[in-house]
Protein backbone atom coordinates (compact mmCIF):
# COMPACT_ATOMS: atom_id res chain seq x y z
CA UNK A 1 17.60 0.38 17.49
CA UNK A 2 14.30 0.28 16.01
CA UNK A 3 12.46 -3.50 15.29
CA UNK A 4 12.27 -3.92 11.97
CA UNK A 5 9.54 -5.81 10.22
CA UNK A 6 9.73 -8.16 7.36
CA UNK A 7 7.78 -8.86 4.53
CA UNK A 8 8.08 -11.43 1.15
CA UNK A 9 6.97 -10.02 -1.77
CA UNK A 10 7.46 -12.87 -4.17
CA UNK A 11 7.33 -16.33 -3.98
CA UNK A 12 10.21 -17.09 -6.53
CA UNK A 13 12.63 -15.51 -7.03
CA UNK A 14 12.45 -13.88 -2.92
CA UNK A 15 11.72 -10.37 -3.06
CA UNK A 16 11.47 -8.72 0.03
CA UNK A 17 10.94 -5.69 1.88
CA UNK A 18 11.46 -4.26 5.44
CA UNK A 19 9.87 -1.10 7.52
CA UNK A 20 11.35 0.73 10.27
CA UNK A 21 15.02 0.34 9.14
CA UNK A 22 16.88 3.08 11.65
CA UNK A 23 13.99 4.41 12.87
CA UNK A 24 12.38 7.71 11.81
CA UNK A 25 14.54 10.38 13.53
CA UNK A 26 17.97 8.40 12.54
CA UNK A 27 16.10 8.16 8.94
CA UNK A 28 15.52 11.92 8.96
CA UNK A 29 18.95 12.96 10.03
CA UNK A 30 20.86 10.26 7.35
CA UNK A 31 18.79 11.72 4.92
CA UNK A 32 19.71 15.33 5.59
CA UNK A 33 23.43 14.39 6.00
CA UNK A 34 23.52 12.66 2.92
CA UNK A 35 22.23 15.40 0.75
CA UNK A 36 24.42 17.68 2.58
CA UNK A 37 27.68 16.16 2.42
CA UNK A 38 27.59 13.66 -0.61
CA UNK A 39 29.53 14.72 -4.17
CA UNK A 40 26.88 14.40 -6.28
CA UNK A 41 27.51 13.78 -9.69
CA UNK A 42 25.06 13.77 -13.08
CA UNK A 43 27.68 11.84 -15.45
CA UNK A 44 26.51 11.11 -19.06
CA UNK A 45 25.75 7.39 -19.96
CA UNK A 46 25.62 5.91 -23.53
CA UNK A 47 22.09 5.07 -24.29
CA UNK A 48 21.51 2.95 -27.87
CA UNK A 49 25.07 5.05 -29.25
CA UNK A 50 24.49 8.77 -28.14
CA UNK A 51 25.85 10.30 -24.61
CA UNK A 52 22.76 11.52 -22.49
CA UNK A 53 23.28 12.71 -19.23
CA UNK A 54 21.63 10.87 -16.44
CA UNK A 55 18.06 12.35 -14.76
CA UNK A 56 19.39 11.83 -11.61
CA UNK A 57 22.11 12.33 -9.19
CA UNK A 58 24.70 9.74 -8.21
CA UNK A 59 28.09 8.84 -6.24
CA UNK A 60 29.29 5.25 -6.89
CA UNK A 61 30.84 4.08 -3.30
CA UNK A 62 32.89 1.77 -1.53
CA UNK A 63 36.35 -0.31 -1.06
CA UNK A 64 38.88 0.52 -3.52
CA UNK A 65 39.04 -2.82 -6.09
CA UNK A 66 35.21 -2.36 -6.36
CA UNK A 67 34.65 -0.45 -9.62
CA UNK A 68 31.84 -1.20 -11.79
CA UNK A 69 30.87 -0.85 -15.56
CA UNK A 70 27.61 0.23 -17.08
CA UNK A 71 26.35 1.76 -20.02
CA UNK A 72 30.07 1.82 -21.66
CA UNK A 73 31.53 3.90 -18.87
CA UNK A 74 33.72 2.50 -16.16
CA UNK A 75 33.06 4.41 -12.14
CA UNK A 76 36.02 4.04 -9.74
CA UNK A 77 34.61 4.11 -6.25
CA UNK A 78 34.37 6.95 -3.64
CA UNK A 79 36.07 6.28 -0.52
CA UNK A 80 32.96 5.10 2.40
CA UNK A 81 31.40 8.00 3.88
CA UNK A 82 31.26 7.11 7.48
CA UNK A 83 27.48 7.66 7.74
CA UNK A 84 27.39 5.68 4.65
CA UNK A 85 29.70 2.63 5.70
CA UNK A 86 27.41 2.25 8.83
CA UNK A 87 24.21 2.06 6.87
CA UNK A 88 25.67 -0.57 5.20
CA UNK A 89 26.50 -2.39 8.50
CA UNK A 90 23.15 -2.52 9.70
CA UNK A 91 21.64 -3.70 6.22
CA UNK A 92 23.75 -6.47 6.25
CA UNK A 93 23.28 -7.70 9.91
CA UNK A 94 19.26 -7.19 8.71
CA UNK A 95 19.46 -9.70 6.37
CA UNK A 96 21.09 -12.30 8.55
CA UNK A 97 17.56 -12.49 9.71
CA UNK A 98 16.90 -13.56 6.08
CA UNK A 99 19.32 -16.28 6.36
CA UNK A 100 21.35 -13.89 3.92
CA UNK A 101 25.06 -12.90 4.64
CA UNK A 102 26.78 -10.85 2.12
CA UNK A 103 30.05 -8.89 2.28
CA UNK A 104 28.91 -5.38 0.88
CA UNK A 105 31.96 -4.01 -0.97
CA UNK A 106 29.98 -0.99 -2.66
CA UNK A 107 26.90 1.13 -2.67
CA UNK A 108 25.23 2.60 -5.74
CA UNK A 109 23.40 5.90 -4.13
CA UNK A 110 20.41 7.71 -6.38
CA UNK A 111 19.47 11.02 -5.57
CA UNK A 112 15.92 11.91 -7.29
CA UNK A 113 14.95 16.44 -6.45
CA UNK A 114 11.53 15.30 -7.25
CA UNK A 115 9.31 12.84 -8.79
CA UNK A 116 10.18 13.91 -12.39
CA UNK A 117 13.44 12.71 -11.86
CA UNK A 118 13.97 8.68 -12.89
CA UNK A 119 15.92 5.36 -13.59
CA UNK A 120 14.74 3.85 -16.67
CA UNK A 121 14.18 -0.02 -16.82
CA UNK A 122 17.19 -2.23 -16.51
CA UNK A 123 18.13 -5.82 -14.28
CA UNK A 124 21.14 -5.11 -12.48
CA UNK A 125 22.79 -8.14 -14.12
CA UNK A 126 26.27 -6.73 -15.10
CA UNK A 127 28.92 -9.85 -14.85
CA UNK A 128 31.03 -8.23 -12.10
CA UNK A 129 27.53 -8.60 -9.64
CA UNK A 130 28.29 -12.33 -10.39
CA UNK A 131 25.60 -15.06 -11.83
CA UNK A 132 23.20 -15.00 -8.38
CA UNK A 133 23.79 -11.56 -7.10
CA UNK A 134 21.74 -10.26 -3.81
CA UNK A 135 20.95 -6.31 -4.01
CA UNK A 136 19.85 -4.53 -0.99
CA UNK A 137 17.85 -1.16 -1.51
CA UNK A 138 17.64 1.57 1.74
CA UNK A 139 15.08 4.05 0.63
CA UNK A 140 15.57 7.47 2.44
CA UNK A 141 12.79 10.86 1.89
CA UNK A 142 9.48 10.68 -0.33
CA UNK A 143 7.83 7.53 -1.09
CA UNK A 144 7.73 6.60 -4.44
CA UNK A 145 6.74 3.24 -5.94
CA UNK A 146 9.35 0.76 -8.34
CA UNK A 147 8.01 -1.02 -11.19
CA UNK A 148 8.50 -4.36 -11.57
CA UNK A 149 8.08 -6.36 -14.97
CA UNK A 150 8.70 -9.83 -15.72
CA UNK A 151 11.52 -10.89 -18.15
CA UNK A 152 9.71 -13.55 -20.04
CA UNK A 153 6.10 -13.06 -18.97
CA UNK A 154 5.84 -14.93 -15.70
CA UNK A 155 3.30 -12.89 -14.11
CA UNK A 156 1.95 -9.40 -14.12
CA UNK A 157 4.02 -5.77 -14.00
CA UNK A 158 3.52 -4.76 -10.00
CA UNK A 159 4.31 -1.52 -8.33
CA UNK A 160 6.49 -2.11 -4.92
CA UNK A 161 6.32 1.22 -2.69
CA UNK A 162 8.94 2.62 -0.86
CA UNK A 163 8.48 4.65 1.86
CA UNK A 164 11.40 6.41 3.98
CA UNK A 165 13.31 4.02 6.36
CA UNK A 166 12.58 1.04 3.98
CA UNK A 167 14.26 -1.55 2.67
CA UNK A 168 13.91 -3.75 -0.60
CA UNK A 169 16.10 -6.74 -0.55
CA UNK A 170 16.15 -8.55 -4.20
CA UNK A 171 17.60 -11.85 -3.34
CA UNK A 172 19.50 -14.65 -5.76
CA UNK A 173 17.33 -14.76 -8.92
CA UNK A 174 15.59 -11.58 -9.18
CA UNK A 175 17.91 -9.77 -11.34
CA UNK A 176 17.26 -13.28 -13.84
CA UNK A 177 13.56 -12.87 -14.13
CA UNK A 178 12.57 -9.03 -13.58
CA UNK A 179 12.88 -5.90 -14.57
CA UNK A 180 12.90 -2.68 -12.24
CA UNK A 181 12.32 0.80 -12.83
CA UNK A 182 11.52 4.31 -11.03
CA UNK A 183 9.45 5.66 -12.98
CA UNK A 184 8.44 9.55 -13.26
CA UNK A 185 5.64 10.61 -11.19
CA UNK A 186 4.21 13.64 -9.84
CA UNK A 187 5.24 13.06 -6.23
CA UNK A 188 7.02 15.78 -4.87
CA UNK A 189 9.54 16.17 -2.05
CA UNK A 190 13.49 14.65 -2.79
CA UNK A 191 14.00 10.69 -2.67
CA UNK A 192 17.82 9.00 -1.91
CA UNK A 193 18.49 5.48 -2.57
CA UNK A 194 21.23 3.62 -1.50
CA UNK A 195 21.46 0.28 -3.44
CA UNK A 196 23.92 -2.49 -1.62
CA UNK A 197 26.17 -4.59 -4.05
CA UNK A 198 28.82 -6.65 -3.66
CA UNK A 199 31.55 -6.81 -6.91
CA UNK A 200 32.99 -10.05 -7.30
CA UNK A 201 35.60 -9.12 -9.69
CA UNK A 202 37.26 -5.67 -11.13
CA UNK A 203 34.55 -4.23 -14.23
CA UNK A 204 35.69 -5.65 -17.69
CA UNK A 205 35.39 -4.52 -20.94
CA UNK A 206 32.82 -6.66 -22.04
CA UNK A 207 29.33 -4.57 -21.15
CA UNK A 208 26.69 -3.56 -23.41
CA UNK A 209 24.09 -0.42 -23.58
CA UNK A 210 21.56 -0.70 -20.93
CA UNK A 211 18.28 1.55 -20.39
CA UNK A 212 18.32 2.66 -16.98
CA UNK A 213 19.41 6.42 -18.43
């Protein structure tokens, strides 16, 4: 297994991200097995009262109790992809060198053809992620760079990039004060993201429009 190395991106709240993940042949071949051999959906959200359909690809994963609510529509899980499941293994024993341990219950995974394709600005702050919750992002193919902004005007937007076999970690607080978004840009070449949660409680009714369409 490869060393990974660590860095802190943000003082307060800890943002934080990692190179060298799985190493760049095991990065390579998850990539290529993911695309392969994933159900990729393009469901439409509900974006300020009209349906739009989303300008990406997506499979909601993980245990079975773990669904999730956004943007008025409610996503039962896919069962865990074994590849999947042990991505998610070696996330998690990553940030124990964080001093974080979290019980992963589901994965949110992105797939973006090319650099035209987006996710539109949004805190992944929906109540079933619970008050503090800590979100784990394994980036997988082209590099691209997130946008950050800050909620009430803390600092500066910044541009975090991403490169395959990375890792962003947004620990307890970050979904309070920023913003993120992946923004279009003309980089070429396909991008997957697979974006660690753990769901505290079954999705309730109570959501409201978001902008990440």
């Amino acid at each position: 297994m490869t060393t990974a190395e660590w860095q802190r991106l943000t003082a307060s709240p800890a943002l934080y991200r990692c190179q060298g993940v799985l190493g760049e042949s095991e990065a390579d071949r998850a990539l290529a097995t993911l695309d392969s051999e994933l159900a990729w959906q393009r469901p439409a959200l509900k974006l300020y009262g009209r349906e739009h359909p989303i300008p990406r690809s997506q499979v909601w994963m993980g245990d079975g109790e773990a669904r999730y609510r956004y943007s008025g529509r409610d996503f039962q899980p896919e069962p865990w992809h074994p590849r999947v499941a042990a991505l998610r293994d070696r996330v998690a024993t990553l940030l124990e060198e964080l001093g974080l341990r979290v019980r992963f219950n589901s994965v949110l995974l992105n797939r973006y053809e090319d650099g035209h394709e987006r996710m539109g600005w949004h805190s992944d702050a929906e109540p079933e992620l619970g008050r503090q919750p800590v979100i784990a992002a394994l980036s997988l193919g082209a590099e691209r760079p997130l946008r950050f902004r800050w909620k009430r005007g803390e600092g500066e937007p910044f541009n975090v990039w991403l490169p395959h076999d990375s890792l962003l970690v947004m620990g307890p607080g970050c979904q309070s004060h920023l913003q993120h978004a992946l923004l279009p840009r003309r980089i070429p070449g396909l991008r997957i993201s697979l974006t660690f949660r753990q769901i505290l409680a079954p999705a309730g009714d109570a959501s409201t429009d978001d902008q990440r369409a």
